[in-house]
N, C-alpha and C. Protein backbone atom coordinates (compact mmCIF):
# COMPACT_ATOMS: atom_id res chain seq x y z
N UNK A 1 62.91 95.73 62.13
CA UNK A 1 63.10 96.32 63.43
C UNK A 1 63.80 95.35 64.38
N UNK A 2 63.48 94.11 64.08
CA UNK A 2 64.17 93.41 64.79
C UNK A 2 65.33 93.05 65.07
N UNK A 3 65.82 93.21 63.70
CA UNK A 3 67.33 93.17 63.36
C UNK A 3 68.14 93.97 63.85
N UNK A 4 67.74 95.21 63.69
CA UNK A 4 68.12 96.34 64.33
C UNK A 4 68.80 96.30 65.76
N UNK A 5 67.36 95.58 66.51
CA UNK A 5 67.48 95.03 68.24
C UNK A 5 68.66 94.36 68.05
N UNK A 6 68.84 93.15 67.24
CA UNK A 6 69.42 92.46 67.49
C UNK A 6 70.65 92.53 67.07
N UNK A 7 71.20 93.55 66.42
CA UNK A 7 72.23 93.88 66.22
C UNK A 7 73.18 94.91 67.20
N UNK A 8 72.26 95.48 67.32
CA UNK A 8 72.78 96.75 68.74
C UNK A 8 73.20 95.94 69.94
N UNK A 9 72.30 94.76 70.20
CA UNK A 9 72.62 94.14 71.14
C UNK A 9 74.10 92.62 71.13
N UNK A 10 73.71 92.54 70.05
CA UNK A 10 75.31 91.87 69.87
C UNK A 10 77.07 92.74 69.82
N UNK A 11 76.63 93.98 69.18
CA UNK A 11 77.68 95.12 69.07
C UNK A 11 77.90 95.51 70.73
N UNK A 12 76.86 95.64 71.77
CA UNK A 12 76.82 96.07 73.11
C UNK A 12 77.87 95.30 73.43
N UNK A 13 77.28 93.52 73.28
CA UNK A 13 78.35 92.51 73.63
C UNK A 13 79.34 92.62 73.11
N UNK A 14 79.54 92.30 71.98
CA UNK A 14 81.62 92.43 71.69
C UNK A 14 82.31 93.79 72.01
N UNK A 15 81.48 94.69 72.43
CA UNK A 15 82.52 95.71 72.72
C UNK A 15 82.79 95.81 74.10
N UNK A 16 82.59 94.98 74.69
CA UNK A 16 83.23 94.16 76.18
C UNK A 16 83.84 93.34 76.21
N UNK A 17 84.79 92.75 74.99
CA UNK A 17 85.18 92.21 74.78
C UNK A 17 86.65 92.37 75.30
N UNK A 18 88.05 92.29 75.83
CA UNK A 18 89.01 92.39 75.65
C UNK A 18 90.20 91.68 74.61
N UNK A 19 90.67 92.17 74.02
CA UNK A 19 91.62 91.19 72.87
C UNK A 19 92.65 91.81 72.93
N UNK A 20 93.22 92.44 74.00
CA UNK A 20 94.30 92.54 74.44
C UNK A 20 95.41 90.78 74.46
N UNK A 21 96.64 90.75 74.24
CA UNK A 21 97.07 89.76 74.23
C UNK A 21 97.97 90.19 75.64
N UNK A 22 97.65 89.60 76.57
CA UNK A 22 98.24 90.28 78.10
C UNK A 22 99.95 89.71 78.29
N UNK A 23 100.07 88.60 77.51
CA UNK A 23 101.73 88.24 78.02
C UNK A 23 102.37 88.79 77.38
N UNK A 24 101.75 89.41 76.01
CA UNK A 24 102.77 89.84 74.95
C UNK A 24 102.98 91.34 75.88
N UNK A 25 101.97 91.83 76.35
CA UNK A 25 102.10 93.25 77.00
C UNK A 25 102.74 93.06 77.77
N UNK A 26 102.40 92.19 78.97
CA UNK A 26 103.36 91.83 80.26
C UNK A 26 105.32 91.52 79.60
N UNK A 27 105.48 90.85 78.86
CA UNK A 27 106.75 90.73 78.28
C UNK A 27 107.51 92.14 77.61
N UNK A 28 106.90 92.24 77.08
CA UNK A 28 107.35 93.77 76.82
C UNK A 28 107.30 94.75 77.64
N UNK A 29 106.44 95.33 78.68
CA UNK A 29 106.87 95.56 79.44
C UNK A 29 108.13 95.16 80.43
N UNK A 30 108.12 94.34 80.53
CA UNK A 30 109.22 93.99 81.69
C UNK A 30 110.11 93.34 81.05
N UNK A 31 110.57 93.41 79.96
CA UNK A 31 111.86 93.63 79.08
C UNK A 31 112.39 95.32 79.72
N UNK A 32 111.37 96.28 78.77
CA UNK A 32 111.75 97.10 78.87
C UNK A 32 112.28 97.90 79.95
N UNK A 33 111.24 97.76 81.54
CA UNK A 33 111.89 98.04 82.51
C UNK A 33 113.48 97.52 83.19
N UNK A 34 113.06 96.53 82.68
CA UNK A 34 114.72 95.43 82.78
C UNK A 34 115.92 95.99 82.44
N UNK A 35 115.75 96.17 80.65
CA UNK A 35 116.73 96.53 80.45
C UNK A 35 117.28 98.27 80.47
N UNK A 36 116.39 98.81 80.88
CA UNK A 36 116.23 100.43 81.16
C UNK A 36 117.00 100.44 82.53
N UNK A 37 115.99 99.57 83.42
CA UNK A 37 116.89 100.01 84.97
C UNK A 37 118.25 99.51 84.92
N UNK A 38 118.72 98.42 84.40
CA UNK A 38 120.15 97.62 84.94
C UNK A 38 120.93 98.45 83.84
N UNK A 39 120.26 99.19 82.53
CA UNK A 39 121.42 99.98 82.05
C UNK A 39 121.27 101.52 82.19
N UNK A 40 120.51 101.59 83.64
CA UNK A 40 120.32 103.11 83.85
C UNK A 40 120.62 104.19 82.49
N UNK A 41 119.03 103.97 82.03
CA UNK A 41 118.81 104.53 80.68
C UNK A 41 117.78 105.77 81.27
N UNK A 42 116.46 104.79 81.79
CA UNK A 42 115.40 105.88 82.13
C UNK A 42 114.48 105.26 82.79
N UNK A 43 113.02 105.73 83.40
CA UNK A 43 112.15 105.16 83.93
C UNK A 43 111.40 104.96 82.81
N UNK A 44 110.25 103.77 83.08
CA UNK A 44 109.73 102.98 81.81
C UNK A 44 107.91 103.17 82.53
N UNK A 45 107.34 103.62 81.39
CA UNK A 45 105.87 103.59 82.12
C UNK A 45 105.32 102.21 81.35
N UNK A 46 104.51 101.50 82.32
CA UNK A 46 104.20 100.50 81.83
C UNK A 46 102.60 100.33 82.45
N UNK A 47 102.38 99.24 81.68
CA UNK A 47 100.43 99.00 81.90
C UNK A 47 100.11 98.68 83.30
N UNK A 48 101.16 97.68 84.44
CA UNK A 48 101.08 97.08 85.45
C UNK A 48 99.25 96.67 85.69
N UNK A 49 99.40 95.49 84.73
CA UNK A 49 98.19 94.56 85.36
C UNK A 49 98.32 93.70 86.03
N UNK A 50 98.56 93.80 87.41
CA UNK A 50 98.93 92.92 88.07
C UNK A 50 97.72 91.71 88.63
N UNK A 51 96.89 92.32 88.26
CA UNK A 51 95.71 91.68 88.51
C UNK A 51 95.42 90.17 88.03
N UNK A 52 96.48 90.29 86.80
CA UNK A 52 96.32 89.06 85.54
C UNK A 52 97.30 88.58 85.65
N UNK A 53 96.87 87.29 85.44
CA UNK A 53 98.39 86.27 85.72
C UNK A 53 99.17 86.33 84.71
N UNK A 54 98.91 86.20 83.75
CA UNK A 54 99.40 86.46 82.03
C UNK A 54 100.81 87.48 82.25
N UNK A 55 99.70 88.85 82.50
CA UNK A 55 100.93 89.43 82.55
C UNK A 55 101.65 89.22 83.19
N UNK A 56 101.54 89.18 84.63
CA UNK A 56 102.72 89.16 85.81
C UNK A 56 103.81 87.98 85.35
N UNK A 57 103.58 86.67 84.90
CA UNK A 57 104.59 85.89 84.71
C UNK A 57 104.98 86.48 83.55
N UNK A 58 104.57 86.87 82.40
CA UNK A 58 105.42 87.30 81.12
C UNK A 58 106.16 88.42 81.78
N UNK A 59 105.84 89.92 82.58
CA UNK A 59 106.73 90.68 83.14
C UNK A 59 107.94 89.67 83.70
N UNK A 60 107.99 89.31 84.54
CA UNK A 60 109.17 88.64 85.14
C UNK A 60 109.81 88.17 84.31
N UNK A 61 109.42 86.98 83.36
CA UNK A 61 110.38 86.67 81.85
C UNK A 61 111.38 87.65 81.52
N UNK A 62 109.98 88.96 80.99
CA UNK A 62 110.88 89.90 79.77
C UNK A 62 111.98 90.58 81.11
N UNK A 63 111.59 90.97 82.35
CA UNK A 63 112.54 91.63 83.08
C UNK A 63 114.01 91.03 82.96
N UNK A 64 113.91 89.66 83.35
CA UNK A 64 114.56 88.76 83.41
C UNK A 64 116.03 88.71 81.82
N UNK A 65 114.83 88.69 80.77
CA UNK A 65 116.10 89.00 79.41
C UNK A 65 116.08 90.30 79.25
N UNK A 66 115.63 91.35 79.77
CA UNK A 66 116.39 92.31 79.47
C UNK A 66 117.43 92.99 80.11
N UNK A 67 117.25 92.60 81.60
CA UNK A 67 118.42 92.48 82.37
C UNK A 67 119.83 91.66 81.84
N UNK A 68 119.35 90.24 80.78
CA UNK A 68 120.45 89.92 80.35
C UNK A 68 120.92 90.52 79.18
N UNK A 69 120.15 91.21 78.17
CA UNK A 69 120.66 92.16 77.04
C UNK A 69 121.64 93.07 77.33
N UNK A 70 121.12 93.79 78.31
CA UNK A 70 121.74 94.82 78.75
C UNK A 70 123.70 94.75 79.54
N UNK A 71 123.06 93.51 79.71
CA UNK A 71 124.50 93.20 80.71
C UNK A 71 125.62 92.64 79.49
N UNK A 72 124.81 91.96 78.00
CA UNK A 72 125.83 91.53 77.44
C UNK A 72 125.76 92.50 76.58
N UNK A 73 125.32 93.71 76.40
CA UNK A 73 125.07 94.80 75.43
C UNK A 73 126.08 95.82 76.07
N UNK A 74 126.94 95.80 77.31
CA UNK A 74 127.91 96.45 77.66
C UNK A 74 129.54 95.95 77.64
């Protein structure tokens, strides 16, 4: 029985876990908006966690090269 407890209660814990990798999201995102808006393709829905630093600097990166893809992709 105990085990039981003590298993439910470790499963409670890791499933609060996040393992999201946030720059890889933030980068990809803001690639994609990047290179969508500067080659007026389309609007891009994205996660916007701005909350997290992770992402916000990887957004700016990927914005950043996909703005340059796009410009040498024309």
């Amino acid at each position: 029985m105990n085990k039981i407890i003590i298993l439910a209660i470790l499963a409670l814990i890791l499933s609060g876990c996040d393992s999201t990798d946030w720059t890889d999201v933030g980068y990809s995102d803001g690639y994609a908006v990047g290179y969508n808006t500067t080659c007026n393709i389309r609007a891009t829905l994205i996660e916007g966690k701005w909350d997290n630093s992770d992402y916000s600097e990887a957004y700016y990166a990927g914005y950043e090269d996909g703005e340059k893809d796009c410009k040498i992709s024309k």
